[in-house]
C-alpha atoms as a PDB file:
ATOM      1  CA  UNK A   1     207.936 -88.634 -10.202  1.00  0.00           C
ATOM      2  CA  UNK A   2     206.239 -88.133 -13.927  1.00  0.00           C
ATOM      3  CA  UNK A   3     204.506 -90.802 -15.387  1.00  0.00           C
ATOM      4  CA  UNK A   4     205.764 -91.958 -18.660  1.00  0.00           C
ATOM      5  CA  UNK A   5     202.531 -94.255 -19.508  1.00  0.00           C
ATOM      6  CA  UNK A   6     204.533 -97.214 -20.273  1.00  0.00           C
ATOM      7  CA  UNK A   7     205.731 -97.744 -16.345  1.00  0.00           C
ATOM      8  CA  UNK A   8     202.301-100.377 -16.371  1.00  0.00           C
ATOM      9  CA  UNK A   9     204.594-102.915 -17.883  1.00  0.00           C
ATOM     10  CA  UNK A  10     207.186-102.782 -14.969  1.00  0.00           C
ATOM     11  CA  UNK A  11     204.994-101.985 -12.034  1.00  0.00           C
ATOM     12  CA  UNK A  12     202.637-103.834  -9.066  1.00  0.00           C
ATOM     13  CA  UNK A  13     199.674-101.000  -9.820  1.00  0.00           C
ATOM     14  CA  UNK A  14     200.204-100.343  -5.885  1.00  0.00           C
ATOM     15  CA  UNK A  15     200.775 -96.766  -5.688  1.00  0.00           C
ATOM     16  CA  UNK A  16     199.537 -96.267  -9.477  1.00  0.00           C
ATOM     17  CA  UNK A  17     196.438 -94.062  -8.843  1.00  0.00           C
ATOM     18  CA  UNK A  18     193.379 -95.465 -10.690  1.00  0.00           C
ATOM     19  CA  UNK A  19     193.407 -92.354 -13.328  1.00  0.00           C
ATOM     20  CA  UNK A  20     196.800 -89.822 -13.690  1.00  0.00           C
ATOM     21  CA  UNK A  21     197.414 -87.101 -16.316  1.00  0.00           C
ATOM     22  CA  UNK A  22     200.405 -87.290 -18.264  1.00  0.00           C
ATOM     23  CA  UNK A  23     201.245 -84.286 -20.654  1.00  0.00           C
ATOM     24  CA  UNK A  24     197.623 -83.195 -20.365  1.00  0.00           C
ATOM     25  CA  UNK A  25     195.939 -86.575 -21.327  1.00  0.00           C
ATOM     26  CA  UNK A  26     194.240 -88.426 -18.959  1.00  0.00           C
ATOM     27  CA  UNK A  27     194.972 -92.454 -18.193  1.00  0.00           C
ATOM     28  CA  UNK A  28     192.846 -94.815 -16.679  1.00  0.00           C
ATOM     29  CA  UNK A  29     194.574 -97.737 -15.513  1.00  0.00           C
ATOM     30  CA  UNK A  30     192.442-100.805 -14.776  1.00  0.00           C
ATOM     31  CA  UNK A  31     195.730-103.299 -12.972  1.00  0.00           C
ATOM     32  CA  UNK A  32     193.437-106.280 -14.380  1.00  0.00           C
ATOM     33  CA  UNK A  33     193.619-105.584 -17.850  1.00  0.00           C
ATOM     34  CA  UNK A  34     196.820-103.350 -18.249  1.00  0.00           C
ATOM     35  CA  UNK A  35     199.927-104.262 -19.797  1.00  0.00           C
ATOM     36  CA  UNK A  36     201.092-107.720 -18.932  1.00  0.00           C
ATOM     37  CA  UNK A  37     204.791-108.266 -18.838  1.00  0.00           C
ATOM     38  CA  UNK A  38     205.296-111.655 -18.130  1.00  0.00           C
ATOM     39  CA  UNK A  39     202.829-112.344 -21.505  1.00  0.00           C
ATOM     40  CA  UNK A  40     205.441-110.285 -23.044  1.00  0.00           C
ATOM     41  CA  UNK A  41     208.585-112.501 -21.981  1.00  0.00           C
ATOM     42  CA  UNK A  42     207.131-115.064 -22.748  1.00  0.00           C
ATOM     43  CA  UNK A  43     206.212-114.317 -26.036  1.00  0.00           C
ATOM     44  CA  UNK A  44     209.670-113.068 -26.632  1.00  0.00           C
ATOM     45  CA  UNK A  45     211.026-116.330 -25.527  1.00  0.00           C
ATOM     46  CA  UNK A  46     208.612-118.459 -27.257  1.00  0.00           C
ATOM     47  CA  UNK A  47     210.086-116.498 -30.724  1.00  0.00           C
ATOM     48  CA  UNK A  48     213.634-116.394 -29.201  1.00  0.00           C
ATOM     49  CA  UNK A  49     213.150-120.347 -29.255  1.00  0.00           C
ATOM     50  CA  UNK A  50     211.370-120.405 -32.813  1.00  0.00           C
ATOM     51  CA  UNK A  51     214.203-118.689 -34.351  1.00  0.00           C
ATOM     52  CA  UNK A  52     216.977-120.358 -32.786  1.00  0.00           C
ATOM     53  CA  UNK A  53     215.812-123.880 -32.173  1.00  0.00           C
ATOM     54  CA  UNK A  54     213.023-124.395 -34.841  1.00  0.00           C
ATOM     55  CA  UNK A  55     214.476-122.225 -37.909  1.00  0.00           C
ATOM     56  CA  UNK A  56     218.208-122.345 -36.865  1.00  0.00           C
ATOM     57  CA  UNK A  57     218.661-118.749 -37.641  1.00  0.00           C
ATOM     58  CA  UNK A  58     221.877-118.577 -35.342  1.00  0.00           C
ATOM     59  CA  UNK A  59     222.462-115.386 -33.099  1.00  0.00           C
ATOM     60  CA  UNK A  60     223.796-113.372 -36.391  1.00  0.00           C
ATOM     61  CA  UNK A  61     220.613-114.281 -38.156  1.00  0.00           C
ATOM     62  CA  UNK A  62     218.264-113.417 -35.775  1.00  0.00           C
ATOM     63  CA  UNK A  63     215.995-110.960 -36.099  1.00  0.00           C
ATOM     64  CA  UNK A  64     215.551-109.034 -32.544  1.00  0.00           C
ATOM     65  CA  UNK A  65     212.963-107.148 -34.337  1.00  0.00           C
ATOM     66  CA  UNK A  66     210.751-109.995 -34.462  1.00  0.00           C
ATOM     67  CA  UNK A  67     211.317-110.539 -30.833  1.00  0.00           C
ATOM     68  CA  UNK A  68     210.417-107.198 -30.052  1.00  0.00           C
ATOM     69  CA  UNK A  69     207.308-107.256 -31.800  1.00  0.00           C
ATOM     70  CA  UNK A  70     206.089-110.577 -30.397  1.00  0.00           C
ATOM     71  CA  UNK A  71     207.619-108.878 -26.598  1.00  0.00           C
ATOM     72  CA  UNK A  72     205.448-105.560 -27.562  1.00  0.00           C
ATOM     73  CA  UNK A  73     202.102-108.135 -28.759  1.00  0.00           C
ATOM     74  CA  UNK A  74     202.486-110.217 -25.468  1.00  0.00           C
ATOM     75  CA  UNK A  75     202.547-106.893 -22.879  1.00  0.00           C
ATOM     76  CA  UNK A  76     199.878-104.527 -25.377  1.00  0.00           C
ATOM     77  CA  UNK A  77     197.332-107.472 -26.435  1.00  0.00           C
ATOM     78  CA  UNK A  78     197.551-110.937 -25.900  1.00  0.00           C
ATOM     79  CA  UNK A  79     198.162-110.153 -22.540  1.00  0.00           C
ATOM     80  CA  UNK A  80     195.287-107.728 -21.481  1.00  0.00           C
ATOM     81  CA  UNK A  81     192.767-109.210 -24.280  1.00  0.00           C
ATOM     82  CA  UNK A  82     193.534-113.263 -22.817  1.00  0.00           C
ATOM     83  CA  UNK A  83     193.067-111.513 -18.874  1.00  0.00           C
ATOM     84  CA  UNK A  84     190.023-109.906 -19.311  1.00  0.00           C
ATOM     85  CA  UNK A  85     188.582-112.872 -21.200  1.00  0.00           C
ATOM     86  CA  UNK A  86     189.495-115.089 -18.497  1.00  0.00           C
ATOM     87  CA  UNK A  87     187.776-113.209 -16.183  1.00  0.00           C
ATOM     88  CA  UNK A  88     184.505-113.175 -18.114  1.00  0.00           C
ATOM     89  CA  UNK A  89     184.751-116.635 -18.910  1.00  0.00           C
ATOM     90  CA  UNK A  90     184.994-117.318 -14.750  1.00  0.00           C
ATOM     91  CA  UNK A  91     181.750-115.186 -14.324  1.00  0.00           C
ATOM     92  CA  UNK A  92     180.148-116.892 -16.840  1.00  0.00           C
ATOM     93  CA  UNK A  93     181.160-120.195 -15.303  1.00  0.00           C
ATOM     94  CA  UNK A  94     181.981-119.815 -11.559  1.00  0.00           C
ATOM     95  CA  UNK A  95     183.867-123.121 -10.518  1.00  0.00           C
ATOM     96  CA  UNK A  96     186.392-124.785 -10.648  1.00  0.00           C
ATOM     97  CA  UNK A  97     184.831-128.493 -10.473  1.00  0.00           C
ATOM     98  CA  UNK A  98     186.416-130.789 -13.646  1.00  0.00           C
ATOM     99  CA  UNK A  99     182.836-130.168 -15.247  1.00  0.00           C
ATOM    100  CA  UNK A 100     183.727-126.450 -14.906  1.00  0.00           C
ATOM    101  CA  UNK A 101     187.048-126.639 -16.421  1.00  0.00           C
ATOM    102  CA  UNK A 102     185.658-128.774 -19.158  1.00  0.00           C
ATOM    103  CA  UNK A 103     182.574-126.257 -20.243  1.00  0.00           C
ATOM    104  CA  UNK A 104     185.746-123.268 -19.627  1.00  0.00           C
ATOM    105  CA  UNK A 105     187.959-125.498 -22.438  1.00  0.00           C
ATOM    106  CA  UNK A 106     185.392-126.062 -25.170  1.00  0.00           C
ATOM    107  CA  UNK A 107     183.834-121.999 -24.647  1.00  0.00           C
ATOM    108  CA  UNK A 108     187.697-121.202 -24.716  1.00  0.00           C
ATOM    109  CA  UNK A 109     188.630-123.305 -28.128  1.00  0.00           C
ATOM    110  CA  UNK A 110     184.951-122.863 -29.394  1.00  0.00           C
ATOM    111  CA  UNK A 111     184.185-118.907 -29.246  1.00  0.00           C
ATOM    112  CA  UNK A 112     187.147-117.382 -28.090  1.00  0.00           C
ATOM    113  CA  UNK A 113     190.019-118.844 -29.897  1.00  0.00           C
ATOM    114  CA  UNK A 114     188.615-118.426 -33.436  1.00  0.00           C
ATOM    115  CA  UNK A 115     187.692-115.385 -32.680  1.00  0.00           C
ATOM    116  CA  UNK A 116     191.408-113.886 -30.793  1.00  0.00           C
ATOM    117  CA  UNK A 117     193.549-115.467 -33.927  1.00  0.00           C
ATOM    118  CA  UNK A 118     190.922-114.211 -36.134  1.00  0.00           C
ATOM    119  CA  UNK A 119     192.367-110.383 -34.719  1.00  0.00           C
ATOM    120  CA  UNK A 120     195.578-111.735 -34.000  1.00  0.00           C
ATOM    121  CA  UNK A 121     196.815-113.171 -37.325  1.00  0.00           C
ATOM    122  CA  UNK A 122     196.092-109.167 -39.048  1.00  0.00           C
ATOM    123  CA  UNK A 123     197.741-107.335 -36.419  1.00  0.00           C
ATOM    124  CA  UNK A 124     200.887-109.311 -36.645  1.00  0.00           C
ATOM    125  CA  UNK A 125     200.236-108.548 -40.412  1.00  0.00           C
ATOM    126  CA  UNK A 126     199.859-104.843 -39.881  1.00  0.00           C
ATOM    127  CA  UNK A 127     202.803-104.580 -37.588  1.00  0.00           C
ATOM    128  CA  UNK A 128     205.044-106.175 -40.323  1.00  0.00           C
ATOM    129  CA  UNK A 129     203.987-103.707 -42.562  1.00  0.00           C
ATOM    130  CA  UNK A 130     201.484-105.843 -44.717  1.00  0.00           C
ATOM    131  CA  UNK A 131     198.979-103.689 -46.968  1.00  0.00           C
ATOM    132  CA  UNK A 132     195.227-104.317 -45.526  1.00  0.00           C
ATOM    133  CA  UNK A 133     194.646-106.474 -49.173  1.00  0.00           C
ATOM    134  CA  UNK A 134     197.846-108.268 -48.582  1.00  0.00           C
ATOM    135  CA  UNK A 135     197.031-108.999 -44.776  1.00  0.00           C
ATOM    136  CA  UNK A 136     193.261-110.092 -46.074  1.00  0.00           C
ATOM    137  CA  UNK A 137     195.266-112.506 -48.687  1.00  0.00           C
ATOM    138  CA  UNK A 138     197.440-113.681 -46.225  1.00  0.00           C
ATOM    139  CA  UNK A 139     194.464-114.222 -43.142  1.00  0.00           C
ATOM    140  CA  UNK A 140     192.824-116.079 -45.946  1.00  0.00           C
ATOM    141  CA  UNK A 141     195.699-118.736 -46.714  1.00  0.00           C
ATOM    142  CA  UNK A 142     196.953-119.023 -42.744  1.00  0.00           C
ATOM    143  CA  UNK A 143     194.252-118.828 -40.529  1.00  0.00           C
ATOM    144  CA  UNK A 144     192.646-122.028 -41.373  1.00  0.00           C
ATOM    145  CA  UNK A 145     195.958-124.115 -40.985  1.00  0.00           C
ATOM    146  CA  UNK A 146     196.448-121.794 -37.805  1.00  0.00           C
ATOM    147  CA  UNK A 147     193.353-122.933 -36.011  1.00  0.00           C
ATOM    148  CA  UNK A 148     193.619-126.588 -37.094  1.00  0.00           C
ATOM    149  CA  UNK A 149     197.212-126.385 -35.348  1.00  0.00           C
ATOM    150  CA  UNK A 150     195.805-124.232 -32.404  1.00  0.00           C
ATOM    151  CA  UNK A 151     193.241-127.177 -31.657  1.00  0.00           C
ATOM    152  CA  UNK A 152     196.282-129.712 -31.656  1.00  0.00           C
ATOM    153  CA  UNK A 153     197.423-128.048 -28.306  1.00  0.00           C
ATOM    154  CA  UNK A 154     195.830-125.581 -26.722  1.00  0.00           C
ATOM    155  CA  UNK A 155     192.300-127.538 -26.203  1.00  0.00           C
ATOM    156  CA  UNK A 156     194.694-130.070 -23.274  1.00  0.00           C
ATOM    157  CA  UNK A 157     196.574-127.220 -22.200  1.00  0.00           C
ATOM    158  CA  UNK A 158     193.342-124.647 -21.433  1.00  0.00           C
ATOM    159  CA  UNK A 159     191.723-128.116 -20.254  1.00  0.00           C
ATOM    160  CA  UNK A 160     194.583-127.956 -17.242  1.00  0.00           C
ATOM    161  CA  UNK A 161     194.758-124.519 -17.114  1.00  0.00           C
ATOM    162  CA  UNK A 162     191.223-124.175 -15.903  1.00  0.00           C
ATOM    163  CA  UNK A 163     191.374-127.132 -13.683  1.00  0.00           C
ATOM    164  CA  UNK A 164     194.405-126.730 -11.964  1.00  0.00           C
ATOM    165  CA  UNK A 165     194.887-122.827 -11.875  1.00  0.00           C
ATOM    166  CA  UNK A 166     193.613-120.416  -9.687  1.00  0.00           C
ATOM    167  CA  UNK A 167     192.278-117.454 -11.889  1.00  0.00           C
ATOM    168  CA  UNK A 168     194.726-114.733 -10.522  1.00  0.00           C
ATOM    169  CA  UNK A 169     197.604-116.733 -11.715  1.00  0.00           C
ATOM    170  CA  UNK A 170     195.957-117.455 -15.234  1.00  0.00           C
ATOM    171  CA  UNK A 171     195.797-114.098 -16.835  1.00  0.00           C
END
C-alpha cells in the first residue's frame, strides 16, 4: 500500500517505518512529534462550540472553513509543537512531585506560552489570508489581550495537567 504522507493523522505509527519514500521524497516520521489528531478534534470542537454557543452563528452561518483550519492547526502544529515541548520540559524537570508540577506550570506560562501564541497568533493570520503588515498590525493589537486571557486559565489547568497526568497522555 502507497503512502499518501497524510496517513500520520489516522495511524498508531506501528507498522509506519521510521523513514518511507513517497513520489521520490523521502519522510521521516518521528510518532512523538507527528501529526496529532486528537489536538485536531479538539480544536475543531473547541471552534465548533465558539461559533455555535459563544457567537450564535447557527448551523447556516457557520463557517466549516474555520473549523477546518483550527482541525488542520490542531493535527500540523499545536499538536506536534505542544508534544515535543512537553517532553523537553519533563527532561528538564524529571518528576512529578507537586514542586515539579509547580516549576513545569510557571516554565510553561513563563517561557513557553508567550513564546507559542507569539507564532500562533501570525499563522492563524497567514492562513486567513492576512498580508505580513496586516498580520504585524493585527499581532500588535491582540496578542497582549491574548496572553492576559491565556494567564486567566491555562496557568490552573497546566498546574493539573502536570500533576495529575502521566506525560504519554499529555501531548
Amino acid at each position: 500500500m502507497e503512502s499518501t504522507g497524510l496517513d500520520c493523522c489516522f495511524t498508531t505509527y506501528s507498522h509506519v517505518p521510521k523513514q518511507y519514500t513517497n513520489q521520490g521524497f523521502i519522510f521521516t516520521l518521528n510518532p512523538a512529534i507527528a501529526c496529532r489528531p486528537h489536538k485536531g478534534s479538539l480544536m475543531g470542537l473547541g471552534d465548533v462550540i465558539s461559533q455555535q454557543l459563544v457567537e450564535r452563528r447557527g448551523l447556516q452561518g457557520h463557517q466549516t472553513g474555520r473549523t477546518l483550519t483550527m482541525v488542520s492547526l490542531g493535527c500540523g502544529f499545536v499538536g506536534p509543537v505542544v508534544g515535543g515541548w512537553y517532553k523537553v520540559l519533563d527532561r528538564l524537570i524529571p518528576g512529578a512531585t507537586k514542586v515539579d508540577a509547580l516549576k513545569k506550570m510557571l516554565l510553561d506560562q513563563g517561557g513557553f506560552a508567550p513564546c507559542f501564541l507569539g507564532c500562533f497568533l501570525p499563522l492563524v493570520g497567514t492562513l486567513n489570508g492576512l498580508s505580513a503588515q496586516d498580520n504585524w498590525a493585527k499581532l500588535q493589537r491582540d496578542y497582549p489581550d491574548a496572553l492576559i486571557t491565556n494567564y486567566y486559565l491555562w496557568p490552573a489547568v497546566q498546574l493539573a495537567n502536570f500533576y495529575l497526568v502521566p506525560l504519554h497522555y499529555r501531548g
